[in-house]
PDB file of N, CA and C in Angstrom:
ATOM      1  N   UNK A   1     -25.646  14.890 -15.595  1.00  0.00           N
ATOM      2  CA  UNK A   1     -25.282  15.352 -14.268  1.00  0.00           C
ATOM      3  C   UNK A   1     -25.773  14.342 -13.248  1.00  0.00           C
ATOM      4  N   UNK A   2     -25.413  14.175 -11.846  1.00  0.00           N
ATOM      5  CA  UNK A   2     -25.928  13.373 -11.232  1.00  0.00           C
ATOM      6  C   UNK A   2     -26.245  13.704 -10.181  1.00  0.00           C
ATOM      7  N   UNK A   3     -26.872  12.815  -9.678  1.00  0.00           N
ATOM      8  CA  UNK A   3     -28.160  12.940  -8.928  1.00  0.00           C
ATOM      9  C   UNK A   3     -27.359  12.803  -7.450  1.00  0.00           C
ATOM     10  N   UNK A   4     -28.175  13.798  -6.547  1.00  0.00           N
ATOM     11  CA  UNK A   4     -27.560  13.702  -5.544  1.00  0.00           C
ATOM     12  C   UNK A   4     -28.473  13.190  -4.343  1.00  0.00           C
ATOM     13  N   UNK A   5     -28.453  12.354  -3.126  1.00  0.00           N
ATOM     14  CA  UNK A   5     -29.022  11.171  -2.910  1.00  0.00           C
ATOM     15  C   UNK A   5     -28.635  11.698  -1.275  1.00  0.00           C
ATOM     16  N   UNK A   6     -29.660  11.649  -0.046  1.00  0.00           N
ATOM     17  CA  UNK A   6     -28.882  11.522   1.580  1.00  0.00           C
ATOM     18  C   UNK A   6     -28.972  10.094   1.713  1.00  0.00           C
ATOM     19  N   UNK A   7     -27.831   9.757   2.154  1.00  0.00           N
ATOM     20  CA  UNK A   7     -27.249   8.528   2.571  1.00  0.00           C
ATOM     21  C   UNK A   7     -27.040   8.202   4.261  1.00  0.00           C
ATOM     22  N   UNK A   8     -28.253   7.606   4.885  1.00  0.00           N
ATOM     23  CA  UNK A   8     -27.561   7.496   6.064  1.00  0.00           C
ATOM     24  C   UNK A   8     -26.808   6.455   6.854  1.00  0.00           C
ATOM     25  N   UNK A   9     -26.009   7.201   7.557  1.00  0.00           N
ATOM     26  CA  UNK A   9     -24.629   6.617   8.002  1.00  0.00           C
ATOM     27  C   UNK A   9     -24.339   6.669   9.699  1.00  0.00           C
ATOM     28  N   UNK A  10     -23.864   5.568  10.353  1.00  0.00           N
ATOM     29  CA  UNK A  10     -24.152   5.494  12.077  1.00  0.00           C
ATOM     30  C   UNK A  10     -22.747   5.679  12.286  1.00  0.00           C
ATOM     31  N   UNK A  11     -22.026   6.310  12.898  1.00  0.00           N
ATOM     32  CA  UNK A  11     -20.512   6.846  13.733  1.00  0.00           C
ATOM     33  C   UNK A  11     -20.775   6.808  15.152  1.00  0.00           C
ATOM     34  N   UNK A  12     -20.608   5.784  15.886  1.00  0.00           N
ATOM     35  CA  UNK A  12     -20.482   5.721  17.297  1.00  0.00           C
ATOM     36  C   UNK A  12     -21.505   5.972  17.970  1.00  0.00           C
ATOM     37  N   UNK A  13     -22.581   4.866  17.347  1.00  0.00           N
ATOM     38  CA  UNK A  13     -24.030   4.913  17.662  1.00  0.00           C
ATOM     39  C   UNK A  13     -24.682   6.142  17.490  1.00  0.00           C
ATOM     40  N   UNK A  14     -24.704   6.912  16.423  1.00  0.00           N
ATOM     41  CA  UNK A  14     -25.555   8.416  16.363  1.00  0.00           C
ATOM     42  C   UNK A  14     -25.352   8.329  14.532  1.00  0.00           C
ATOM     43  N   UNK A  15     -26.738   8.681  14.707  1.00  0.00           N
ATOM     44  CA  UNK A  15     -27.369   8.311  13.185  1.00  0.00           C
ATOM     45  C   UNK A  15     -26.812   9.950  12.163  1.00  0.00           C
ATOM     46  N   UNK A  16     -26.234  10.450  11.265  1.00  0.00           N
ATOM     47  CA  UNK A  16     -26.245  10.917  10.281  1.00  0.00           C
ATOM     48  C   UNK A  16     -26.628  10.850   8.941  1.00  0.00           C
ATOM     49  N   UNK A  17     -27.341  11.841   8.443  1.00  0.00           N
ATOM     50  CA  UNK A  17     -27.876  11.950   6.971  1.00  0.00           C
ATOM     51  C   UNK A  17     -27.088  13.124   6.299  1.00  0.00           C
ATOM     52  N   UNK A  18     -26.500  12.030   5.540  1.00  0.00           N
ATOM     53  CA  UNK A  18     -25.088  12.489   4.399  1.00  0.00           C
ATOM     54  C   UNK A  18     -25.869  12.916   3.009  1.00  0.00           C
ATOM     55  N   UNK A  19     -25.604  14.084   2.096  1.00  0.00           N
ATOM     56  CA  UNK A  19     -25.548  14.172   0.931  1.00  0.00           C
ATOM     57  C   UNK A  19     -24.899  13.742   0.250  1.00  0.00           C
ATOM     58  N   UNK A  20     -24.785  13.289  -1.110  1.00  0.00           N
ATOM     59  CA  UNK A  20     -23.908  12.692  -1.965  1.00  0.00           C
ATOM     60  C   UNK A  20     -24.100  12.619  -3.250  1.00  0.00           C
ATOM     61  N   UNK A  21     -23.636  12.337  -4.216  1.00  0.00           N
ATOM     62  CA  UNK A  21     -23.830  12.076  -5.491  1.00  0.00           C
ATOM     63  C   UNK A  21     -24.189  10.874  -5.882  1.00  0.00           C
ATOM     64  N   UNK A  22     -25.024   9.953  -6.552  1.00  0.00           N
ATOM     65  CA  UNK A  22     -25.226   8.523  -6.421  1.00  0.00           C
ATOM     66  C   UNK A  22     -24.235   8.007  -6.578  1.00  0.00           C
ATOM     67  N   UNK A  23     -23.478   8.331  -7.488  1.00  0.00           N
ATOM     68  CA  UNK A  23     -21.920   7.508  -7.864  1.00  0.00           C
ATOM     69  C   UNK A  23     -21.192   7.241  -6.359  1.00  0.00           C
ATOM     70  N   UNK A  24     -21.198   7.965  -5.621  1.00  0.00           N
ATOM     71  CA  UNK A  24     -19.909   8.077  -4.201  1.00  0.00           C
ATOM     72  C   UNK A  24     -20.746   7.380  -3.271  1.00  0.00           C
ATOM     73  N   UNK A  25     -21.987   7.005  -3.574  1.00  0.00           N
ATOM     74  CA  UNK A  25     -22.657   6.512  -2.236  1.00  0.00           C
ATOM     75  C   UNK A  25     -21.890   5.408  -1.444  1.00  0.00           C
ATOM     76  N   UNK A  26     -21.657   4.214  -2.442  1.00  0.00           N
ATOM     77  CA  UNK A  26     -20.983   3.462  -1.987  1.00  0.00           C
ATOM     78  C   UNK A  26     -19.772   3.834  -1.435  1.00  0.00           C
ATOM     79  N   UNK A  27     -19.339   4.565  -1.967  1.00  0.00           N
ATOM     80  CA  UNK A  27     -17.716   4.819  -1.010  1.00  0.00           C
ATOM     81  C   UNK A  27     -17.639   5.462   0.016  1.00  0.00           C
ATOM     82  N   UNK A  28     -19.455   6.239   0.288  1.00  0.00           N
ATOM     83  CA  UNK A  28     -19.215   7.414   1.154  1.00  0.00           C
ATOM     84  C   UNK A  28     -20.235   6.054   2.002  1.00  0.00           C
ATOM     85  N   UNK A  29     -20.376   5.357   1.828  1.00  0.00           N
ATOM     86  CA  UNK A  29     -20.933   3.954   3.092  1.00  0.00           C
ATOM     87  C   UNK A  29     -19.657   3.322   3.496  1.00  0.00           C
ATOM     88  N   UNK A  30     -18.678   2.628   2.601  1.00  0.00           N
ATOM     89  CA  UNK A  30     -17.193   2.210   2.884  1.00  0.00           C
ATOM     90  C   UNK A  30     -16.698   3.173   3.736  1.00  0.00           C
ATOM     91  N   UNK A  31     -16.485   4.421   3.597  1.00  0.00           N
ATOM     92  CA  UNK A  31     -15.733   5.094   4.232  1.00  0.00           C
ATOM     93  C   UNK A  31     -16.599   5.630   5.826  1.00  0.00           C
ATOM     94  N   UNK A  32     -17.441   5.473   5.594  1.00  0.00           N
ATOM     95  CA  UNK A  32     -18.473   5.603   7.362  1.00  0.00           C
ATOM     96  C   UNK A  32     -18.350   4.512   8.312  1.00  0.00           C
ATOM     97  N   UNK A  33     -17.911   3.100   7.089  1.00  0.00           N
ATOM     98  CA  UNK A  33     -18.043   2.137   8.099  1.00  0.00           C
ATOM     99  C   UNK A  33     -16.853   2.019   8.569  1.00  0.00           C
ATOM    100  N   UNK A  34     -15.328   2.323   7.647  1.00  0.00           N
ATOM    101  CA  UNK A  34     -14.278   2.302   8.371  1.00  0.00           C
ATOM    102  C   UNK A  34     -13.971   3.496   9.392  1.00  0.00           C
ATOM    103  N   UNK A  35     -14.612   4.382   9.203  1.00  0.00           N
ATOM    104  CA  UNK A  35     -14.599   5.639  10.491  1.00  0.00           C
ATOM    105  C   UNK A  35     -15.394   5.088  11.271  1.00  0.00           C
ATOM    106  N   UNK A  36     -16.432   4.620  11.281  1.00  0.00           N
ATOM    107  CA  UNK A  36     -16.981   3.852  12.878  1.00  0.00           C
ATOM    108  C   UNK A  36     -15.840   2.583  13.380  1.00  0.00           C
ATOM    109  N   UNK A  37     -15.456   1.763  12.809  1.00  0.00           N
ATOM    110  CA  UNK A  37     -14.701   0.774  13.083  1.00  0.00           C
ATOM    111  C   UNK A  37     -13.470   1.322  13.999  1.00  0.00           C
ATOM    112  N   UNK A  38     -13.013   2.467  13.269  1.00  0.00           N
ATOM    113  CA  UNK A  38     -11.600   2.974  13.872  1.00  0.00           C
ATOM    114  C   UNK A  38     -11.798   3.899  15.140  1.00  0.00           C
ATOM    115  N   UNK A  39     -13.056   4.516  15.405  1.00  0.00           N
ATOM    116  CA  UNK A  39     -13.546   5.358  16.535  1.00  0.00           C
ATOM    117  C   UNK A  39     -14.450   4.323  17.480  1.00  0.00           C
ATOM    118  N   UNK A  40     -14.467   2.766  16.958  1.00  0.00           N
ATOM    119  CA  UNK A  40     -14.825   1.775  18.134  1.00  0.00           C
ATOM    120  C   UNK A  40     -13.674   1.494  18.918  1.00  0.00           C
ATOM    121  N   UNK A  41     -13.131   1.207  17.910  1.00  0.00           N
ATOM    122  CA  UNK A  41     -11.742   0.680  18.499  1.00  0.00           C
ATOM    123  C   UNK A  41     -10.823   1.728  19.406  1.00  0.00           C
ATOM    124  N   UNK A  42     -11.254   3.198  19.228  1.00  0.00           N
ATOM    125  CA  UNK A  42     -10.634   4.051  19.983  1.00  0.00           C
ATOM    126  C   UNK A  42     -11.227   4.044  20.968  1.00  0.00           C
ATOM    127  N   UNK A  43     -12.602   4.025  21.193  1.00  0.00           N
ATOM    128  CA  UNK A  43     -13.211   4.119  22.419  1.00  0.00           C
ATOM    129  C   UNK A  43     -13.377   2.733  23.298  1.00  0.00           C
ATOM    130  N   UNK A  44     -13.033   1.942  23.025  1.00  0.00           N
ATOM    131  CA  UNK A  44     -13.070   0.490  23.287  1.00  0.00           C
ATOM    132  C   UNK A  44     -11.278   0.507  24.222  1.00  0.00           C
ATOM    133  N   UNK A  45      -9.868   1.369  23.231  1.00  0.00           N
ATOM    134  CA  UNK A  45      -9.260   1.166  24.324  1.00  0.00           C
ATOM    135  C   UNK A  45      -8.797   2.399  25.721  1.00  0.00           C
ATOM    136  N   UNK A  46     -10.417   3.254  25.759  1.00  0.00           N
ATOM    137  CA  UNK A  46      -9.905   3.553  26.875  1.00  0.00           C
ATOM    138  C   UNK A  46     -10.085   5.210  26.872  1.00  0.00           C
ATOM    139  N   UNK A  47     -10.050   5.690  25.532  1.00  0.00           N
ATOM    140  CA  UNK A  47     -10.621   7.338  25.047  1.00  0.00           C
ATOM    141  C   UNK A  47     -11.485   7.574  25.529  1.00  0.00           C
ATOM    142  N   UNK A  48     -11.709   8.616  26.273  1.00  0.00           N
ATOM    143  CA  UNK A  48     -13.021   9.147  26.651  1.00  0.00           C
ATOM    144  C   UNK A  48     -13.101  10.751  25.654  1.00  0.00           C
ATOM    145  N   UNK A  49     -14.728  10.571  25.627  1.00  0.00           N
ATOM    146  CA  UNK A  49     -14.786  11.525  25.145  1.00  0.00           C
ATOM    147  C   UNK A  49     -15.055  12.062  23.538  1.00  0.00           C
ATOM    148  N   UNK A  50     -16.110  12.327  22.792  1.00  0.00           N
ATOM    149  CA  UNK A  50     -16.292  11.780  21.470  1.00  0.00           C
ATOM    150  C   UNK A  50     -15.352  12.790  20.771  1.00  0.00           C
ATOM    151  N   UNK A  51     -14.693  13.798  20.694  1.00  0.00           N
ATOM    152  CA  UNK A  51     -13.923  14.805  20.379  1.00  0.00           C
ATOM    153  C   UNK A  51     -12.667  13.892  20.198  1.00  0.00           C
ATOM    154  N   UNK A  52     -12.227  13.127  21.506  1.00  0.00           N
ATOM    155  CA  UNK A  52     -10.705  12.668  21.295  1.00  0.00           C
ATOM    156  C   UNK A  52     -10.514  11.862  20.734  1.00  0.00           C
ATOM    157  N   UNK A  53     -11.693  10.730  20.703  1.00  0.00           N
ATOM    158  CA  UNK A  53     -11.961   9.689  19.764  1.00  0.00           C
ATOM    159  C   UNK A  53     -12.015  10.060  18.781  1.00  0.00           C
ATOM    160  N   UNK A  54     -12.580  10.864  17.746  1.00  0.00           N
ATOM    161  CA  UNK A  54     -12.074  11.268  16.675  1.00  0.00           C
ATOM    162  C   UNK A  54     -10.830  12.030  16.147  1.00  0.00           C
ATOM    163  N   UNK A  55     -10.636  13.075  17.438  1.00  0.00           N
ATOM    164  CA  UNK A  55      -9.285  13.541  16.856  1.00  0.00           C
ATOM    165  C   UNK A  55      -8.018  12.004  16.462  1.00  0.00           C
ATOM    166  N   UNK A  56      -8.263  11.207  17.656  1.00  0.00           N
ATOM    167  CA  UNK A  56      -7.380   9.704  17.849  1.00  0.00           C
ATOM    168  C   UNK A  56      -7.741   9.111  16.335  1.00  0.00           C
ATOM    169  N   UNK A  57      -9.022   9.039  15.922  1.00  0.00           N
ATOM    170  CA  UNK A  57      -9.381   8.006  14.799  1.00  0.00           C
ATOM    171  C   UNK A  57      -8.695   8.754  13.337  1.00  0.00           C
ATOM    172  N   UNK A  58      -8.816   9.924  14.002  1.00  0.00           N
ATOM    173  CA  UNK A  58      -8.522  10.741  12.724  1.00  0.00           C
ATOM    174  C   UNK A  58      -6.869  10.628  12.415  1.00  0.00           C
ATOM    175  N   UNK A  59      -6.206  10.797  13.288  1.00  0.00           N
ATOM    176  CA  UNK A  59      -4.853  10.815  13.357  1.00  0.00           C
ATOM    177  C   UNK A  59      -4.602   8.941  12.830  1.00  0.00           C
ATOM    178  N   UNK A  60      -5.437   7.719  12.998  1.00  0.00           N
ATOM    179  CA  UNK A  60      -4.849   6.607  13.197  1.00  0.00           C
ATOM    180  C   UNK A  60      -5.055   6.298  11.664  1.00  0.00           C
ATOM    181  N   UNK A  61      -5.882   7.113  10.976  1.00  0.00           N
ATOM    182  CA  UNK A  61      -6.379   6.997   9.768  1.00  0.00           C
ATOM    183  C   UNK A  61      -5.148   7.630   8.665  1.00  0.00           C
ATOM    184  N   UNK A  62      -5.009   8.727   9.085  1.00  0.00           N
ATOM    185  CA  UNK A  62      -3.882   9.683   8.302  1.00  0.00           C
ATOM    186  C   UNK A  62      -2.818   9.124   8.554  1.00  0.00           C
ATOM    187  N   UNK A  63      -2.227   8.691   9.479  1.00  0.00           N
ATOM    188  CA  UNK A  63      -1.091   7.593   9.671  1.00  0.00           C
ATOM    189  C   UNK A  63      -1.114   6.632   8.328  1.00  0.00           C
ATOM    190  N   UNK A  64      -2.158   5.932   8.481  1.00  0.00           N
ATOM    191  CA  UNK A  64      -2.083   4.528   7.567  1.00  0.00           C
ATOM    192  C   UNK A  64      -2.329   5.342   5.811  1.00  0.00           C
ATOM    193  N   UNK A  65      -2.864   7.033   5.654  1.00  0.00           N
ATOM    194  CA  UNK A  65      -3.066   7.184   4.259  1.00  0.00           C
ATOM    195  C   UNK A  65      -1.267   7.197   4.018  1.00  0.00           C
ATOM    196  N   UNK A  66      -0.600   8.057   4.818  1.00  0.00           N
ATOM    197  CA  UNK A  66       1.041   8.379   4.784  1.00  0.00           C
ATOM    198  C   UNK A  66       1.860   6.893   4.457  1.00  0.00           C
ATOM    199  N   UNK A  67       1.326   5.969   5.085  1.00  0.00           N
ATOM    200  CA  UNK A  67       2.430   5.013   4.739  1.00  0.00           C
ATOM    201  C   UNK A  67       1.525   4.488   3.707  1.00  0.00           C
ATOM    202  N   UNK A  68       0.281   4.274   3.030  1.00  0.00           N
ATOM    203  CA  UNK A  68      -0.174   4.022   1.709  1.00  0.00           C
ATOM    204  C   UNK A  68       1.072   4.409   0.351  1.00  0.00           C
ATOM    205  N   UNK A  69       0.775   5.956   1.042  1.00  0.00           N
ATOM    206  CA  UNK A  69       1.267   7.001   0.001  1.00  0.00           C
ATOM    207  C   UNK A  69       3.182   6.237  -0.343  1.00  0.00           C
ATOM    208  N   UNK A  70       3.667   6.614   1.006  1.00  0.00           N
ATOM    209  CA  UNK A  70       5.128   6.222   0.701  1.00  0.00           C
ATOM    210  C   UNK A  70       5.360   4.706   0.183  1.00  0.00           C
ATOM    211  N   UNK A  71       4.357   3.732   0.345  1.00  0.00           N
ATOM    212  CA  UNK A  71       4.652   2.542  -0.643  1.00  0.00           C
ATOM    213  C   UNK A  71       4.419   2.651  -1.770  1.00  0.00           C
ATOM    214  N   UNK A  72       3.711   3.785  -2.316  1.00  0.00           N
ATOM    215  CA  UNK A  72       3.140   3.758  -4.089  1.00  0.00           C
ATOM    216  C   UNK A  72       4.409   4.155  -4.348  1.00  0.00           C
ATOM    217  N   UNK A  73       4.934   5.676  -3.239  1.00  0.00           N
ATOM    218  CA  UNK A  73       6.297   6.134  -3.867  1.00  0.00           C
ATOM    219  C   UNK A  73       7.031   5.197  -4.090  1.00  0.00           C
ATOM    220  N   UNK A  74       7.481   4.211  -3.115  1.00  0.00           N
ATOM    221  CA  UNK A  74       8.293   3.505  -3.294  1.00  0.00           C
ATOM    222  C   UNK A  74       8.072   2.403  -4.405  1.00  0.00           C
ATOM    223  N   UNK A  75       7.289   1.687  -4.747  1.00  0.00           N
ATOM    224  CA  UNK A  75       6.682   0.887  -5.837  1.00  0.00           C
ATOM    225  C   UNK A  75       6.847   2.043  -7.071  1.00  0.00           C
ATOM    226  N   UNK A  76       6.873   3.242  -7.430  1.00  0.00           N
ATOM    227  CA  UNK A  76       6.792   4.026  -8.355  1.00  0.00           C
ATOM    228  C   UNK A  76       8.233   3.925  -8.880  1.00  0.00           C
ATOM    229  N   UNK A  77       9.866   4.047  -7.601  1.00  0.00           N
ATOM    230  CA  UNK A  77      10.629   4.128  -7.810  1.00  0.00           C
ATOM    231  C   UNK A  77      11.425   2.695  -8.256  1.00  0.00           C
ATOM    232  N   UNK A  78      10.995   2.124  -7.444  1.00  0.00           N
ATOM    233  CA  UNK A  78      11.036   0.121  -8.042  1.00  0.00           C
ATOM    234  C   UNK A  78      10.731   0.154  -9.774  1.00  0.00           C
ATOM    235  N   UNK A  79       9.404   0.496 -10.140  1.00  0.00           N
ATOM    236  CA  UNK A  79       9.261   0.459 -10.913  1.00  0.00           C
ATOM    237  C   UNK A  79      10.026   1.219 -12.010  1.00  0.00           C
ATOM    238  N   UNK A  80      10.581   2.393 -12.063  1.00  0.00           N
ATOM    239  CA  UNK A  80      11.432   3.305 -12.552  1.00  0.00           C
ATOM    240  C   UNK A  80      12.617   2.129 -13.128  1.00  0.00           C
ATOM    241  N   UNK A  81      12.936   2.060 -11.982  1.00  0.00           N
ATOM    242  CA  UNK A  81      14.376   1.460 -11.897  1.00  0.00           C
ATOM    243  C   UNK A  81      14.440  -0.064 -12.545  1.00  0.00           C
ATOM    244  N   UNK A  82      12.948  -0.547 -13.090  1.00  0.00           N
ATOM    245  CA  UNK A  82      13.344  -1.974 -13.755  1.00  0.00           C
ATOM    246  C   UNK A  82      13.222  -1.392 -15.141  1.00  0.00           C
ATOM    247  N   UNK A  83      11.985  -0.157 -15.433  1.00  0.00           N
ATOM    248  CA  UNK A  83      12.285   0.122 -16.494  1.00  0.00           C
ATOM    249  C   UNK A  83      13.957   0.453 -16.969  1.00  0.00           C
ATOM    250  N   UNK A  84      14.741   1.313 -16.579  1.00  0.00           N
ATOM    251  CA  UNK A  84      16.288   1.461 -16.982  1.00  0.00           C
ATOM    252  C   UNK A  84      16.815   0.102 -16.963  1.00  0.00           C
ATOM    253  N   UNK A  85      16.949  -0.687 -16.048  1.00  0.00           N
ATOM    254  CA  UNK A  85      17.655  -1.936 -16.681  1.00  0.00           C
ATOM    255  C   UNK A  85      16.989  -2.784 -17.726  1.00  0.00           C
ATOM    256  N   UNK A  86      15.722  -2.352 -17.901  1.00  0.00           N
ATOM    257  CA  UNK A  86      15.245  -3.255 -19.192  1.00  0.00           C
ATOM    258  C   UNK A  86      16.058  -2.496 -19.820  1.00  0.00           C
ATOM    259  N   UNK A  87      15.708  -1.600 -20.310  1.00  0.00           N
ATOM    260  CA  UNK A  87      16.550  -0.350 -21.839  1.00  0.00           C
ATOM    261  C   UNK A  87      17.510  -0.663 -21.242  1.00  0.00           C
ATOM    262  N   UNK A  88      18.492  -0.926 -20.519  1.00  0.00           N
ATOM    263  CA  UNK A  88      20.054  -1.291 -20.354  1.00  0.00           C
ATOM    264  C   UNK A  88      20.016  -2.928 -21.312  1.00  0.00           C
ATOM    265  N   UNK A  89      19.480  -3.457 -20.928  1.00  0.00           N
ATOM    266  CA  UNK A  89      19.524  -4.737 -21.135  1.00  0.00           C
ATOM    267  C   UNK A  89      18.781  -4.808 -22.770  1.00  0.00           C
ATOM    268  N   UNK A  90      18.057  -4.167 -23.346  1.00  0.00           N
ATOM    269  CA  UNK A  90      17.456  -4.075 -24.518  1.00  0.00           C
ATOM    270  C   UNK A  90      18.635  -3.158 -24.932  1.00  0.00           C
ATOM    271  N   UNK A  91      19.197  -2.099 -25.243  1.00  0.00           N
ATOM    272  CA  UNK A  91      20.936  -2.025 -25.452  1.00  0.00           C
ATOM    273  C   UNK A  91      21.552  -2.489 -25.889  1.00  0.00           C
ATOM    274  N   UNK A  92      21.616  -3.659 -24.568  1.00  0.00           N
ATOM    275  CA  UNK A  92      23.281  -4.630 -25.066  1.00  0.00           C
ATOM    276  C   UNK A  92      22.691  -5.356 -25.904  1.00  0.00           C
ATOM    277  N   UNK A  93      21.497  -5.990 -25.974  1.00  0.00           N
ATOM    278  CA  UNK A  93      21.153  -6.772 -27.295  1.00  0.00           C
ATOM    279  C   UNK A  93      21.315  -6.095 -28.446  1.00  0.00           C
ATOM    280  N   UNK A  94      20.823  -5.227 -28.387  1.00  0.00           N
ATOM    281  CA  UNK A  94      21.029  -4.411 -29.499  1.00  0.00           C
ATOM    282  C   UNK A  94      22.714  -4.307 -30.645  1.00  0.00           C
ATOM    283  N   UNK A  95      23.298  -4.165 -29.221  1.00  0.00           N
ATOM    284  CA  UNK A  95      24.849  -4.227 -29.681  1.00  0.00           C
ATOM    285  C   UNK A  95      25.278  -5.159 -29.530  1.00  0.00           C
ATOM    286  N   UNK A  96      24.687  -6.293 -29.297  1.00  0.00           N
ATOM    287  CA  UNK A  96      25.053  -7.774 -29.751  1.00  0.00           C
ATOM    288  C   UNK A  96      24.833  -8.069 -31.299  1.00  0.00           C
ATOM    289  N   UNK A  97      24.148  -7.655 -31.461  1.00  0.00           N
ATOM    290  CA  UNK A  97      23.055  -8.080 -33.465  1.00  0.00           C
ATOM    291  C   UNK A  97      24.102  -7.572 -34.292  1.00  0.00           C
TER     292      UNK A  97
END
């Protein structure tokens, strides 16, 4: 079982102490530093207010998971589709022999 570890983490200059599992630490540090980065950059152009800055960071974040997502789809369906023309093309060899 593993061990669970507080990890602390700074979001728009204010210190938090995170729980975690040792395994996620690192990702749960990756993922604090890109939520501070994206709630600098919100408050940097002009957000007031630490509520909107996150609702803003939050929304600019879920944006970029959505178009993640629809390129795997799309890379999933690319991929689909070379598999069938291989087996098309492994086929006609076939019925060439």
């Amino acid at each position: 079982m593993s061990q669970q570890v507080a990890v602390n983490i700074k979001v728009l200059d204010k210190q938090f102490q995170i729980g975690c599992n040792e395994e996620e630490r690192e990702k749960l540090l990756e993922s604090a530093q890109l939520l501070n980065e994206n709630m600098q950059s919100v408050r940097q152009s002009g957000v007031l207010g630490t509520d909107r800055i996150a609702i803003m960071a939050a929304l600019n974040l879920t944006r970029e998971i959505i178009a993640l997502r629809q390129q795997v789809g799309q890379n999933a369906q690319i991929g689909e589709e070379l598999d069938a023309l291989s087996q098309q093309i492994d086929d006609a060899i076939a019925t060439l022999k």
